[in-house]
PDB file of N, CA and C in Angstrom:
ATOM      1  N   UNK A   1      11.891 -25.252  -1.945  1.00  0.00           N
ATOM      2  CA  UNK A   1      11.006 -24.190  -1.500  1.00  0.00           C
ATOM      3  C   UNK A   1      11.801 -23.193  -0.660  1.00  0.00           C
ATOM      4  N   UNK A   2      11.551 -21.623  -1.040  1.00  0.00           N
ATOM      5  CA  UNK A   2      12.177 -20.852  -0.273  1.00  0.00           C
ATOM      6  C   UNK A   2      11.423 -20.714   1.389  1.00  0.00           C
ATOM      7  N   UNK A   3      13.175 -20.629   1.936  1.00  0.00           N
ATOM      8  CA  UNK A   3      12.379 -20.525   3.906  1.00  0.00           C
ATOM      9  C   UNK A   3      12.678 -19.147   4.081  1.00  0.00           C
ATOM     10  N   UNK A   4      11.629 -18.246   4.429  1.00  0.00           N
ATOM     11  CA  UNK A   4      11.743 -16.765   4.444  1.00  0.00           C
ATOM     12  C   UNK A   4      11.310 -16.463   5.682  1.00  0.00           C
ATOM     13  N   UNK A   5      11.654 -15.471   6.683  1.00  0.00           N
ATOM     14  CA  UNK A   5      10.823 -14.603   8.208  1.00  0.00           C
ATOM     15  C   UNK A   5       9.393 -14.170   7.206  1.00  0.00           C
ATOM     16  N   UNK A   6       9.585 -13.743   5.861  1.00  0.00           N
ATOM     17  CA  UNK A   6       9.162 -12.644   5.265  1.00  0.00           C
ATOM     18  C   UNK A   6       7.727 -13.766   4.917  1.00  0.00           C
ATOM     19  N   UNK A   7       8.068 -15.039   3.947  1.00  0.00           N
ATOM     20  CA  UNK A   7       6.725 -15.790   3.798  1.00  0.00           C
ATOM     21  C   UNK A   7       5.989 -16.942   4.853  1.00  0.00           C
ATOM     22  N   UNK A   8       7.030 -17.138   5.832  1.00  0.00           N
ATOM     23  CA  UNK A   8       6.574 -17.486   7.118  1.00  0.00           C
ATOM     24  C   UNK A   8       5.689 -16.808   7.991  1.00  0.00           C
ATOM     25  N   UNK A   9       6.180 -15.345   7.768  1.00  0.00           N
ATOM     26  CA  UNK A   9       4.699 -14.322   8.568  1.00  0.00           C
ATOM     27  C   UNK A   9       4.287 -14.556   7.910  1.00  0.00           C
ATOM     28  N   UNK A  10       3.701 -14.392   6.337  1.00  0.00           N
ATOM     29  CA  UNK A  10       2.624 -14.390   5.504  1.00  0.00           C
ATOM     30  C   UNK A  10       1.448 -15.843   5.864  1.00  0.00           C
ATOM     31  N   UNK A  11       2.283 -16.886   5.663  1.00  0.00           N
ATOM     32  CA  UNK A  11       1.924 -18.089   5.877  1.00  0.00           C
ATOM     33  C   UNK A  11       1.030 -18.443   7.358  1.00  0.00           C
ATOM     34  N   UNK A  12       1.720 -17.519   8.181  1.00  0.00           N
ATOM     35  CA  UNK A  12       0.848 -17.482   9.759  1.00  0.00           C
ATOM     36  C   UNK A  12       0.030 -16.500   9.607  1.00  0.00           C
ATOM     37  N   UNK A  13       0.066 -15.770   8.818  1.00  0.00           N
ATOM     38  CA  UNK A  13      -1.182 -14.544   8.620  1.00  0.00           C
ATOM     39  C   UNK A  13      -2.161 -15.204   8.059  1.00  0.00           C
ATOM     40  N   UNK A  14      -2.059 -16.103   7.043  1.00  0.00           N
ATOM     41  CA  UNK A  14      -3.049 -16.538   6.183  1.00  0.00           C
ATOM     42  C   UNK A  14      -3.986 -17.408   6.696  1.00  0.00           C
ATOM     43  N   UNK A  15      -3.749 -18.159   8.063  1.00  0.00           N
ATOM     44  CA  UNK A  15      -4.484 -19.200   8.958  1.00  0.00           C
ATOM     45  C   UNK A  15      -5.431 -17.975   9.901  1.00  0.00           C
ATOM     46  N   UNK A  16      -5.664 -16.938   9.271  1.00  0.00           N
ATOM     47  CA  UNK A  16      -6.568 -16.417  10.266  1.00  0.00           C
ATOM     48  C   UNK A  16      -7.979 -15.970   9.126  1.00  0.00           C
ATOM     49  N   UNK A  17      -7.673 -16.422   7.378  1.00  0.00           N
ATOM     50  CA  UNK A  17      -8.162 -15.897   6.178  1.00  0.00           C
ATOM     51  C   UNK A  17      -9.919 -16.561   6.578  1.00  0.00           C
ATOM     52  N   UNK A  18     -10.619 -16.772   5.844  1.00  0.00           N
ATOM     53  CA  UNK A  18     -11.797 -17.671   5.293  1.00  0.00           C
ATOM     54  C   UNK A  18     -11.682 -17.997   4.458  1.00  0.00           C
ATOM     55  N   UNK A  19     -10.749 -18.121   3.621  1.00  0.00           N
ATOM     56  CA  UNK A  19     -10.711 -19.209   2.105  1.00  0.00           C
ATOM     57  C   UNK A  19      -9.890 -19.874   2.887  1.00  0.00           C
ATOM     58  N   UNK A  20     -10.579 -21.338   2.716  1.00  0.00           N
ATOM     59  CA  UNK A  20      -9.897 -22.403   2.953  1.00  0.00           C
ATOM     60  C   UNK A  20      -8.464 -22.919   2.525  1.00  0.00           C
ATOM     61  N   UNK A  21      -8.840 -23.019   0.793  1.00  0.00           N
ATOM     62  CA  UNK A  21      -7.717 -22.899   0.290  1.00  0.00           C
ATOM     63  C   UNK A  21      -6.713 -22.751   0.678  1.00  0.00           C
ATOM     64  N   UNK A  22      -6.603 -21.220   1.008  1.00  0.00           N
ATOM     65  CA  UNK A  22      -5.447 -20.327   1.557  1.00  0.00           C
ATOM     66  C   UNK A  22      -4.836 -20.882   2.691  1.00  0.00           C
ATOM     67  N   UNK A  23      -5.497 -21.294   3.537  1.00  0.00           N
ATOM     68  CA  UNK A  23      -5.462 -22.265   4.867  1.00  0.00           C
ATOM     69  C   UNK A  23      -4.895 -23.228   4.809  1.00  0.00           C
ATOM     70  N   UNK A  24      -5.390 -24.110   4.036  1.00  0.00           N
ATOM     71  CA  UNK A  24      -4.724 -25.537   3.788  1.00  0.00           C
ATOM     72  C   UNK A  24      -3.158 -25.083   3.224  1.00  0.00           C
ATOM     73  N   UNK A  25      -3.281 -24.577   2.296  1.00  0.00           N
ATOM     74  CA  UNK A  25      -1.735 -24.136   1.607  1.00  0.00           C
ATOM     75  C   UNK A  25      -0.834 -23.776   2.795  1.00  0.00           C
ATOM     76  N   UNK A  26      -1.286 -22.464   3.307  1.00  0.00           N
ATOM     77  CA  UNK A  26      -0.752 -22.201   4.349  1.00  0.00           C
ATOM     78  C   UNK A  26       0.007 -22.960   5.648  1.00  0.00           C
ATOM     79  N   UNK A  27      -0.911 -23.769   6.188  1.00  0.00           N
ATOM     80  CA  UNK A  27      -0.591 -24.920   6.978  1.00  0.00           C
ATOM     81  C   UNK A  27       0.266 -25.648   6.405  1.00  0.00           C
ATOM     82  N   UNK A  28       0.171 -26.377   5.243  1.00  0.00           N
ATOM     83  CA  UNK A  28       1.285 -27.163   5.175  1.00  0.00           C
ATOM     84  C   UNK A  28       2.610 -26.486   4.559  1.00  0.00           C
ATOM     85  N   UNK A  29       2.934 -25.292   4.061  1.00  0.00           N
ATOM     86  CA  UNK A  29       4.009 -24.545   4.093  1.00  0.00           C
ATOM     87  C   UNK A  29       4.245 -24.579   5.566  1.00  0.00           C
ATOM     88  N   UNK A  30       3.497 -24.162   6.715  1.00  0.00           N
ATOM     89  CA  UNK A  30       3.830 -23.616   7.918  1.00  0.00           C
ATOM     90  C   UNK A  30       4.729 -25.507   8.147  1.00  0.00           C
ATOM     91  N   UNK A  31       4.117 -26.466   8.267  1.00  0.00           N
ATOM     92  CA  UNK A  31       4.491 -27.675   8.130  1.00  0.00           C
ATOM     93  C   UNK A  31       5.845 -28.050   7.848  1.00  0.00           C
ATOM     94  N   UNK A  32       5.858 -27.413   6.878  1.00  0.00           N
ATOM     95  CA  UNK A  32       7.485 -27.638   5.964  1.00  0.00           C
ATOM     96  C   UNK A  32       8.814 -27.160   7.128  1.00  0.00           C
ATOM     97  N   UNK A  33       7.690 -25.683   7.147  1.00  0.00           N
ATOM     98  CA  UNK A  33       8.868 -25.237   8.322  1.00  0.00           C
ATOM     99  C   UNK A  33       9.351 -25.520   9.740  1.00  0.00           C
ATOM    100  N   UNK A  34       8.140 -26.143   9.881  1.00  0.00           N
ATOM    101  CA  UNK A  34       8.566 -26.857  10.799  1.00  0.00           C
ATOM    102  C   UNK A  34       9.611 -28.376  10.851  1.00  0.00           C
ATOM    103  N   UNK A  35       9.402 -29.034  10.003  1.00  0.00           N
ATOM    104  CA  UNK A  35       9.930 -30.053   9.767  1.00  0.00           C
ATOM    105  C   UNK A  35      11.631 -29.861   9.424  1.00  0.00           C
ATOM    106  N   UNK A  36      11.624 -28.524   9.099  1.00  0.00           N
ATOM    107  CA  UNK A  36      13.165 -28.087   8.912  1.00  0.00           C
ATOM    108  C   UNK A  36      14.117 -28.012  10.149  1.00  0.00           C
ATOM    109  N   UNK A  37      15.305 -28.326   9.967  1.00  0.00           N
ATOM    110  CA  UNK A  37      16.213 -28.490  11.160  1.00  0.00           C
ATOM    111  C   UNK A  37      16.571 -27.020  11.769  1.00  0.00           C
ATOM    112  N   UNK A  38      16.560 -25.981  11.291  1.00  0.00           N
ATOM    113  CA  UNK A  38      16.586 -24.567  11.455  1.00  0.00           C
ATOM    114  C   UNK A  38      15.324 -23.826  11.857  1.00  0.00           C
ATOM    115  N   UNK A  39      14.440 -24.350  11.540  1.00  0.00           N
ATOM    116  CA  UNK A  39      13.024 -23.740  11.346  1.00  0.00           C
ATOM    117  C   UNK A  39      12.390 -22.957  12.586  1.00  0.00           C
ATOM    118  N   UNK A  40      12.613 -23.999  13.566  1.00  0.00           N
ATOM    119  CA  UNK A  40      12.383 -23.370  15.028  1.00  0.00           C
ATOM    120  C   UNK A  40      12.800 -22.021  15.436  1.00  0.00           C
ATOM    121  N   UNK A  41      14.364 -21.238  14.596  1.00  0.00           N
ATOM    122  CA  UNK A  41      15.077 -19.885  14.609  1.00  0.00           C
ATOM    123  C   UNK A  41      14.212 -19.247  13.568  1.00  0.00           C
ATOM    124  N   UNK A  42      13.569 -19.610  13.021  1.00  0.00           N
ATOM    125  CA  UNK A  42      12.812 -18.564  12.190  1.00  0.00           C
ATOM    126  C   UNK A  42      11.397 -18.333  12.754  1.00  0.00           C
ATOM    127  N   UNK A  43      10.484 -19.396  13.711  1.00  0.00           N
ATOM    128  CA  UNK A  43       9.472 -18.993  14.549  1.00  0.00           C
ATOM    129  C   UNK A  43       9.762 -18.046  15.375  1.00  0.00           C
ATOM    130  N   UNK A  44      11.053 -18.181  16.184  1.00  0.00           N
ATOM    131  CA  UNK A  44      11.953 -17.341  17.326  1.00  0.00           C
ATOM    132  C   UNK A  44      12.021 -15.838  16.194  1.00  0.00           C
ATOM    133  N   UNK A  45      12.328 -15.594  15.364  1.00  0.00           N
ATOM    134  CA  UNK A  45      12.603 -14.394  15.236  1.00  0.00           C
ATOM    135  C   UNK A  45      11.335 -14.117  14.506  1.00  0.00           C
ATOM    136  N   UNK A  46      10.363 -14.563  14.308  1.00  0.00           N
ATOM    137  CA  UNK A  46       8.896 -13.682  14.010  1.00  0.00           C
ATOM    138  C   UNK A  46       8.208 -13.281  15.073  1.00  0.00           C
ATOM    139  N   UNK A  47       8.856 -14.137  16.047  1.00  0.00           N
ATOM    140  CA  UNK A  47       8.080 -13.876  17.155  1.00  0.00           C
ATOM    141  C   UNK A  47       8.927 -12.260  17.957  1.00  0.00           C
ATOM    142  N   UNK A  48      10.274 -12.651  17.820  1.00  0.00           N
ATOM    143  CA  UNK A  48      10.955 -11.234  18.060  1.00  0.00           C
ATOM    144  C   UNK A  48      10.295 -10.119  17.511  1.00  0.00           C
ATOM    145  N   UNK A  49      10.026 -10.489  16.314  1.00  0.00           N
ATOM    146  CA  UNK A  49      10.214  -9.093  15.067  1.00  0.00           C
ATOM    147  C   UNK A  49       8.733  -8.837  15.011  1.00  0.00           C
ATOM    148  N   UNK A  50       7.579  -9.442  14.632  1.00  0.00           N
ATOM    149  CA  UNK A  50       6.570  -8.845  14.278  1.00  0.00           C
ATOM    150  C   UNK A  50       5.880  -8.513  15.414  1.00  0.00           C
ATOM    151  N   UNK A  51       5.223  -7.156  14.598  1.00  0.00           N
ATOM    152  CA  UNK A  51       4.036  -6.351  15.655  1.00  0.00           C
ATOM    153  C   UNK A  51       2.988  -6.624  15.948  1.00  0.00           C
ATOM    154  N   UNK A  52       2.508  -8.070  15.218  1.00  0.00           N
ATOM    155  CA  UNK A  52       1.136  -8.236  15.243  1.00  0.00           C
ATOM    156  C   UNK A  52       0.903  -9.761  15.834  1.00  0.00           C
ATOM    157  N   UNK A  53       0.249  -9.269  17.105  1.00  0.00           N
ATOM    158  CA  UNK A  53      -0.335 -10.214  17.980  1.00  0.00           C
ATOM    159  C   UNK A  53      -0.639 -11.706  17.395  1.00  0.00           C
ATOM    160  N   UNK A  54      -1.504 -11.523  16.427  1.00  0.00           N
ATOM    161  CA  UNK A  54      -2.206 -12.547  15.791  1.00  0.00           C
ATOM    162  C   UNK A  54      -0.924 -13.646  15.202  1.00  0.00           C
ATOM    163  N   UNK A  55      -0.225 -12.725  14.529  1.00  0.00           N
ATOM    164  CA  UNK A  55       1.117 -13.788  13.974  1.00  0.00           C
ATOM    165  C   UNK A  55       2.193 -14.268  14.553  1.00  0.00           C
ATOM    166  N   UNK A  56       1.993 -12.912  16.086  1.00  0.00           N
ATOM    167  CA  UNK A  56       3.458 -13.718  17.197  1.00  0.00           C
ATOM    168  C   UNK A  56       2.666 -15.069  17.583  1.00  0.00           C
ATOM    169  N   UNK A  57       1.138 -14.805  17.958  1.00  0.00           N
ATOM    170  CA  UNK A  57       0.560 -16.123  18.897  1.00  0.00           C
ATOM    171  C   UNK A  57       0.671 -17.409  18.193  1.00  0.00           C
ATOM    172  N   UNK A  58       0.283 -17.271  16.227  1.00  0.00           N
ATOM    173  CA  UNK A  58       0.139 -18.202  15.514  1.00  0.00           C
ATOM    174  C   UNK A  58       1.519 -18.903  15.899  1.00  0.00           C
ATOM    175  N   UNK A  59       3.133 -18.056  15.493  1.00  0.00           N
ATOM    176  CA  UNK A  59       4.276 -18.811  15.532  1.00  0.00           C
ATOM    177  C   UNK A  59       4.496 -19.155  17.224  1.00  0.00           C
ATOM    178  N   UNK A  60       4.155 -19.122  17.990  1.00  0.00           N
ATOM    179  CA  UNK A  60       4.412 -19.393  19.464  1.00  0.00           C
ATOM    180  C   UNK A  60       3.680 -20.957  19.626  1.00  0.00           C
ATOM    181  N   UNK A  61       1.991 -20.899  18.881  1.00  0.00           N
ATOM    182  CA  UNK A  61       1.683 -22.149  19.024  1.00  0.00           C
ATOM    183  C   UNK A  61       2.632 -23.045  18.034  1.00  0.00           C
ATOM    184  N   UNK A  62       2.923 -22.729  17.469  1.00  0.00           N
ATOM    185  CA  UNK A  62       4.024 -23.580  16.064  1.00  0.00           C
ATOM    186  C   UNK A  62       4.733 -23.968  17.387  1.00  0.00           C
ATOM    187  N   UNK A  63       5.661 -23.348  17.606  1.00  0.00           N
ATOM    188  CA  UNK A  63       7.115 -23.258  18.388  1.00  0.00           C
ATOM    189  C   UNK A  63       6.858 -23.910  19.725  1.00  0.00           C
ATOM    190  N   UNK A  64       5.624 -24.475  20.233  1.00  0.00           N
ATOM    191  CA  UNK A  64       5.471 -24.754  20.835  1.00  0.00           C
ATOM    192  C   UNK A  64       5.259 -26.630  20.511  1.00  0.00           C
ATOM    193  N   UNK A  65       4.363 -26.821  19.467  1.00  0.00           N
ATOM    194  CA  UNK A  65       4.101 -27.981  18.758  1.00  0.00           C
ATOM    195  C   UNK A  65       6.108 -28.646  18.485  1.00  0.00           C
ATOM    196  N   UNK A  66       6.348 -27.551  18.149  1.00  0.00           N
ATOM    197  CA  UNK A  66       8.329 -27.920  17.663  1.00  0.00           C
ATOM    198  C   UNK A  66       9.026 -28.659  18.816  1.00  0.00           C
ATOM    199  N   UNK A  67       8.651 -27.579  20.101  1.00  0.00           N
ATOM    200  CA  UNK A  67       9.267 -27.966  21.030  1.00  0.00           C
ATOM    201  C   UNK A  67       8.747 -29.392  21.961  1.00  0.00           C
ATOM    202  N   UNK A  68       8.154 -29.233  21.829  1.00  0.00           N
ATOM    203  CA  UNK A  68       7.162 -30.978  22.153  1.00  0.00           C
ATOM    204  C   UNK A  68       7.303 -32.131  21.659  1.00  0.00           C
ATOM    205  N   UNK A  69       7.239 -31.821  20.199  1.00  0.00           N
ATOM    206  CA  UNK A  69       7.316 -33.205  19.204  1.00  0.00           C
ATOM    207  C   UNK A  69       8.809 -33.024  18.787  1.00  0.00           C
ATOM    208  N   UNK A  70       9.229 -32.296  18.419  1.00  0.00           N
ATOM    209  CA  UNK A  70      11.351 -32.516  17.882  1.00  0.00           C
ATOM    210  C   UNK A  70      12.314 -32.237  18.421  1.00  0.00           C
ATOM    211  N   UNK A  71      11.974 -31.391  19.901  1.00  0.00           N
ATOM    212  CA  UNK A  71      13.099 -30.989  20.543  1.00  0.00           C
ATOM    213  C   UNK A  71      14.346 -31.761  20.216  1.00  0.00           C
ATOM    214  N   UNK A  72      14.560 -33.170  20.530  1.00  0.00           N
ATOM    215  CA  UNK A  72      15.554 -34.022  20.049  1.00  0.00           C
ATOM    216  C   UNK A  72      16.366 -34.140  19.069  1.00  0.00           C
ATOM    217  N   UNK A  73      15.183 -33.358  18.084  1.00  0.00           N
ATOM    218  CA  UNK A  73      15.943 -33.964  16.875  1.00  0.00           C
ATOM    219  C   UNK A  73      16.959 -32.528  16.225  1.00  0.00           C
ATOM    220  N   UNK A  74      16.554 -31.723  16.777  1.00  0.00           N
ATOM    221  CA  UNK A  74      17.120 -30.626  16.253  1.00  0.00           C
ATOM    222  C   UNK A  74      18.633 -30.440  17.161  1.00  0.00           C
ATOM    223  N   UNK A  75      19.599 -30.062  16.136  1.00  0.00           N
ATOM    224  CA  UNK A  75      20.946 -30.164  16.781  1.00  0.00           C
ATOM    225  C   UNK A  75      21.369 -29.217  17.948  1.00  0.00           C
ATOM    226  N   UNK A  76      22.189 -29.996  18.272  1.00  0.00           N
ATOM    227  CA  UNK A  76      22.151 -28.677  19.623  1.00  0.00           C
ATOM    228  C   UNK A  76      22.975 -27.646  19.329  1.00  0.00           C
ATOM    229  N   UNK A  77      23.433 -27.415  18.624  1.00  0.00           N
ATOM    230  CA  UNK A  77      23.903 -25.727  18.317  1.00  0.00           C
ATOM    231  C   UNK A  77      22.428 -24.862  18.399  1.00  0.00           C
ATOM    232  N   UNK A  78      21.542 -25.463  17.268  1.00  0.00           N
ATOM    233  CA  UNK A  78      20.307 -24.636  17.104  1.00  0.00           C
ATOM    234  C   UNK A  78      19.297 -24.627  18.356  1.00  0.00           C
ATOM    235  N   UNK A  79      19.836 -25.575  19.300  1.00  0.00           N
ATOM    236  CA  UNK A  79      18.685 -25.923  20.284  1.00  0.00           C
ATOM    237  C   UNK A  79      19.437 -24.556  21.553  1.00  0.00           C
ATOM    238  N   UNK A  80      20.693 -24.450  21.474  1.00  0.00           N
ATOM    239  CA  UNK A  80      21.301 -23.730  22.407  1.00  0.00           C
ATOM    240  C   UNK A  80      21.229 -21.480  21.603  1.00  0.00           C
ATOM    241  N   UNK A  81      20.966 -21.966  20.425  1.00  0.00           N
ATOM    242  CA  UNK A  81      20.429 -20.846  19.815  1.00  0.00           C
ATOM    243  C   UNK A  81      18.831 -20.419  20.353  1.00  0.00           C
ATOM    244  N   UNK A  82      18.203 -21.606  20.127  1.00  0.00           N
ATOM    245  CA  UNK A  82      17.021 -21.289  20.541  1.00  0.00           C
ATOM    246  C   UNK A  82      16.769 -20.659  21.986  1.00  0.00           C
ATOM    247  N   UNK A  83      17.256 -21.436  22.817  1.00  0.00           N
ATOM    248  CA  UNK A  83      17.274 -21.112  24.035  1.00  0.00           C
ATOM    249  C   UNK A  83      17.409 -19.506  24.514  1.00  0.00           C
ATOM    250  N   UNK A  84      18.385 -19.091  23.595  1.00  0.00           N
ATOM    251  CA  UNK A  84      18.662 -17.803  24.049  1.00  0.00           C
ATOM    252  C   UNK A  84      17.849 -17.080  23.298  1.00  0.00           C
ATOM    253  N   UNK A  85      17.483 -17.128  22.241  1.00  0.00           N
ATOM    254  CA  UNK A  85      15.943 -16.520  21.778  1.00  0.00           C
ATOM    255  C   UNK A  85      15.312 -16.415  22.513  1.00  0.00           C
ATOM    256  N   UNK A  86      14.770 -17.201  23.375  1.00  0.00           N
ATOM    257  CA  UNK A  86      13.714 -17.627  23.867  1.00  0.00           C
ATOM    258  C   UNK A  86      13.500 -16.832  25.458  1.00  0.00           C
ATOM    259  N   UNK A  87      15.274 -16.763  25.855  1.00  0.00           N
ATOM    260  CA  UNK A  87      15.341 -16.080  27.728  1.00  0.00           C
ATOM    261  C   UNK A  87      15.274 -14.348  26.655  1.00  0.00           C
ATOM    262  N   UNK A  88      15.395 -14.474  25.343  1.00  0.00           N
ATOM    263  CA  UNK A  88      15.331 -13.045  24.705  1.00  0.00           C
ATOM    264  C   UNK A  88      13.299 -12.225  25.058  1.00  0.00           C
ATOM    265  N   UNK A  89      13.478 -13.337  24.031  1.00  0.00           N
ATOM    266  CA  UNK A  89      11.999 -12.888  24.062  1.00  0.00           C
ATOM    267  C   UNK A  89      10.925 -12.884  25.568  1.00  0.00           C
ATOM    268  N   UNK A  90      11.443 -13.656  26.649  1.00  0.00           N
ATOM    269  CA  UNK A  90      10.263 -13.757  27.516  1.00  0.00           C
ATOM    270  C   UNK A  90      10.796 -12.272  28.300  1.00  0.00           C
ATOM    271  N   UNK A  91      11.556 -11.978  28.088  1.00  0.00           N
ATOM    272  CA  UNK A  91      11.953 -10.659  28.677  1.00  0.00           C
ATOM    273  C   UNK A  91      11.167  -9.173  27.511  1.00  0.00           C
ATOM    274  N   UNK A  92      10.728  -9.672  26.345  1.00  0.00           N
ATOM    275  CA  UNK A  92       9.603  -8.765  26.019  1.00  0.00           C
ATOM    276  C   UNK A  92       8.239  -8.025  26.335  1.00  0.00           C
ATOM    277  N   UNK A  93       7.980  -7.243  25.631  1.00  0.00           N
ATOM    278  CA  UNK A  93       6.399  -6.554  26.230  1.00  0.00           C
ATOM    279  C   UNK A  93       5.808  -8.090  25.561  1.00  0.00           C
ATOM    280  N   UNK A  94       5.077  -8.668  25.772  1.00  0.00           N
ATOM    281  CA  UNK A  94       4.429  -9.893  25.418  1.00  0.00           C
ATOM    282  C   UNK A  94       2.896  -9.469  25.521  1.00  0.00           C
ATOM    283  N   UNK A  95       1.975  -9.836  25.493  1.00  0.00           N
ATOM    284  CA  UNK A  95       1.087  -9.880  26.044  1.00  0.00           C
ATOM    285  C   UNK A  95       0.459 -11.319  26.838  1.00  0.00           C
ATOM    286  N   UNK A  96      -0.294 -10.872  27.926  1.00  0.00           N
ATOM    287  CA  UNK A  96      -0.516 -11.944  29.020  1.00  0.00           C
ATOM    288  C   UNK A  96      -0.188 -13.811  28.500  1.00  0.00           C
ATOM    289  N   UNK A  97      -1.673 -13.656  27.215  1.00  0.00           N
ATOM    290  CA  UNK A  97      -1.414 -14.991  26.888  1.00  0.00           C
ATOM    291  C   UNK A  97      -0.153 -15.437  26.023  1.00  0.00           C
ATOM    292  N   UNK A  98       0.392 -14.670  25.122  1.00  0.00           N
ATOM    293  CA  UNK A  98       2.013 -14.747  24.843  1.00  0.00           C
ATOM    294  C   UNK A  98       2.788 -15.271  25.889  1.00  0.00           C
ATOM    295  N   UNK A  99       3.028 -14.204  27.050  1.00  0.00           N
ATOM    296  CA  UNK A  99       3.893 -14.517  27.823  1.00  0.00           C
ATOM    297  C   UNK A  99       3.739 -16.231  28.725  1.00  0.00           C
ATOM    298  N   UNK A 100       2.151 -16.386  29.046  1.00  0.00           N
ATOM    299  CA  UNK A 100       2.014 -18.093  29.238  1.00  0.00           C
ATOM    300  C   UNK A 100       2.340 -19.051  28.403  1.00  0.00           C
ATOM    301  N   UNK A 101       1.810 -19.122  27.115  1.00  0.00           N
ATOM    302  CA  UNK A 101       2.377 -19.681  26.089  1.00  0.00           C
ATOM    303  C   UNK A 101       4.135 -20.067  26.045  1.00  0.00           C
ATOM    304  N   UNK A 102       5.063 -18.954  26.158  1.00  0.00           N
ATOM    305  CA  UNK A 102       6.378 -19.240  25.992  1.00  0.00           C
ATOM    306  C   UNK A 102       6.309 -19.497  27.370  1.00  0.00           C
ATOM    307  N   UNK A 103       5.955 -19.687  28.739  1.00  0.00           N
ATOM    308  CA  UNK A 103       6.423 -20.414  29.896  1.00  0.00           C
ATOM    309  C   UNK A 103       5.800 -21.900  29.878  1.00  0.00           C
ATOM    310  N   UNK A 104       4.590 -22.127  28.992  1.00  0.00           N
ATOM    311  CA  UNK A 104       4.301 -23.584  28.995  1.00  0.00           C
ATOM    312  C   UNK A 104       5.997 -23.836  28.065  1.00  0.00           C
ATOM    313  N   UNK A 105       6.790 -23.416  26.723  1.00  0.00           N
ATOM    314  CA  UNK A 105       7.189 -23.424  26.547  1.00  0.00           C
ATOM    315  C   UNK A 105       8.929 -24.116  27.315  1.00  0.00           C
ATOM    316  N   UNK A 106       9.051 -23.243  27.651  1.00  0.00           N
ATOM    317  CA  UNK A 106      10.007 -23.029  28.417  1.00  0.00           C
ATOM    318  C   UNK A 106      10.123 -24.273  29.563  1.00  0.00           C
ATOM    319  N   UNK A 107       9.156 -24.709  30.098  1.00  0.00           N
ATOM    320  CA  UNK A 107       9.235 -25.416  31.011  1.00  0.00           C
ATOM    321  C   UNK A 107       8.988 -26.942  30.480  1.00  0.00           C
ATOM    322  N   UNK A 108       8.848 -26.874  28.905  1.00  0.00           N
ATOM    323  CA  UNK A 108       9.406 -28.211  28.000  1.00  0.00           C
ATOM    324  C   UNK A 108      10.752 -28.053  27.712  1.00  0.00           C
ATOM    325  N   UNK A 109      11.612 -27.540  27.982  1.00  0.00           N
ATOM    326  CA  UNK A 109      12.630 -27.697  27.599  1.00  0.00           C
ATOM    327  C   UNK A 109      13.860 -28.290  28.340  1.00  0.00           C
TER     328      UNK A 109
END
């Protein structure tokens, strides 16, 4: 399965749909990506890159679930990548609950 920024937003866009369907699919693609050893750098840069509230918050709760349940498992090159994503992004325009979100964040790490 391809890992894309491009169908990863899509995939967090689609958990906000009313067809279920779409939802379920969605989720467990979002799933996949998570379960990937890289995956956590591709929440980090949707959350950089996109303009839309709804899909930074969706990947923040992801990235947050990541950082809780696998921190460990993910290698530390990517974990020391993340990190600096992360002092990247809290230095963004965020909005309020964004910016709590990545400090519950942050203060799992």
């Amino acid at each position: 399965m391809d890992f894309t920024p491009e169908l990863l937003s899509e995939a967090l866009a689609n958990i906000y749909t009313n067809d279920q369907d779409l939802i379920t699919q969605s989720g467990a693609y979002i799933e996949e990506f998570e379960n990937t050893p890289d995956g956590i750098l591709l929440f980090l840069q949707i959350i950089q890159t996109s303009p839309n509230v709804k899909i930074r918050k969706a990947a923040i709760t992801n990235l947050l679930t990541i950082v809780n349940k696998k921190w460990s498992q993910i290698p530390d090159e990517i974990q020391e990548q993340s990190r600096q994503l992360i002092n990247e992004i809290i230095q963004m325009k965020l909005t309020f609950e964004e910016l709590s979100m990545m400090a519950d964040i942050c203060a799992d790490l």
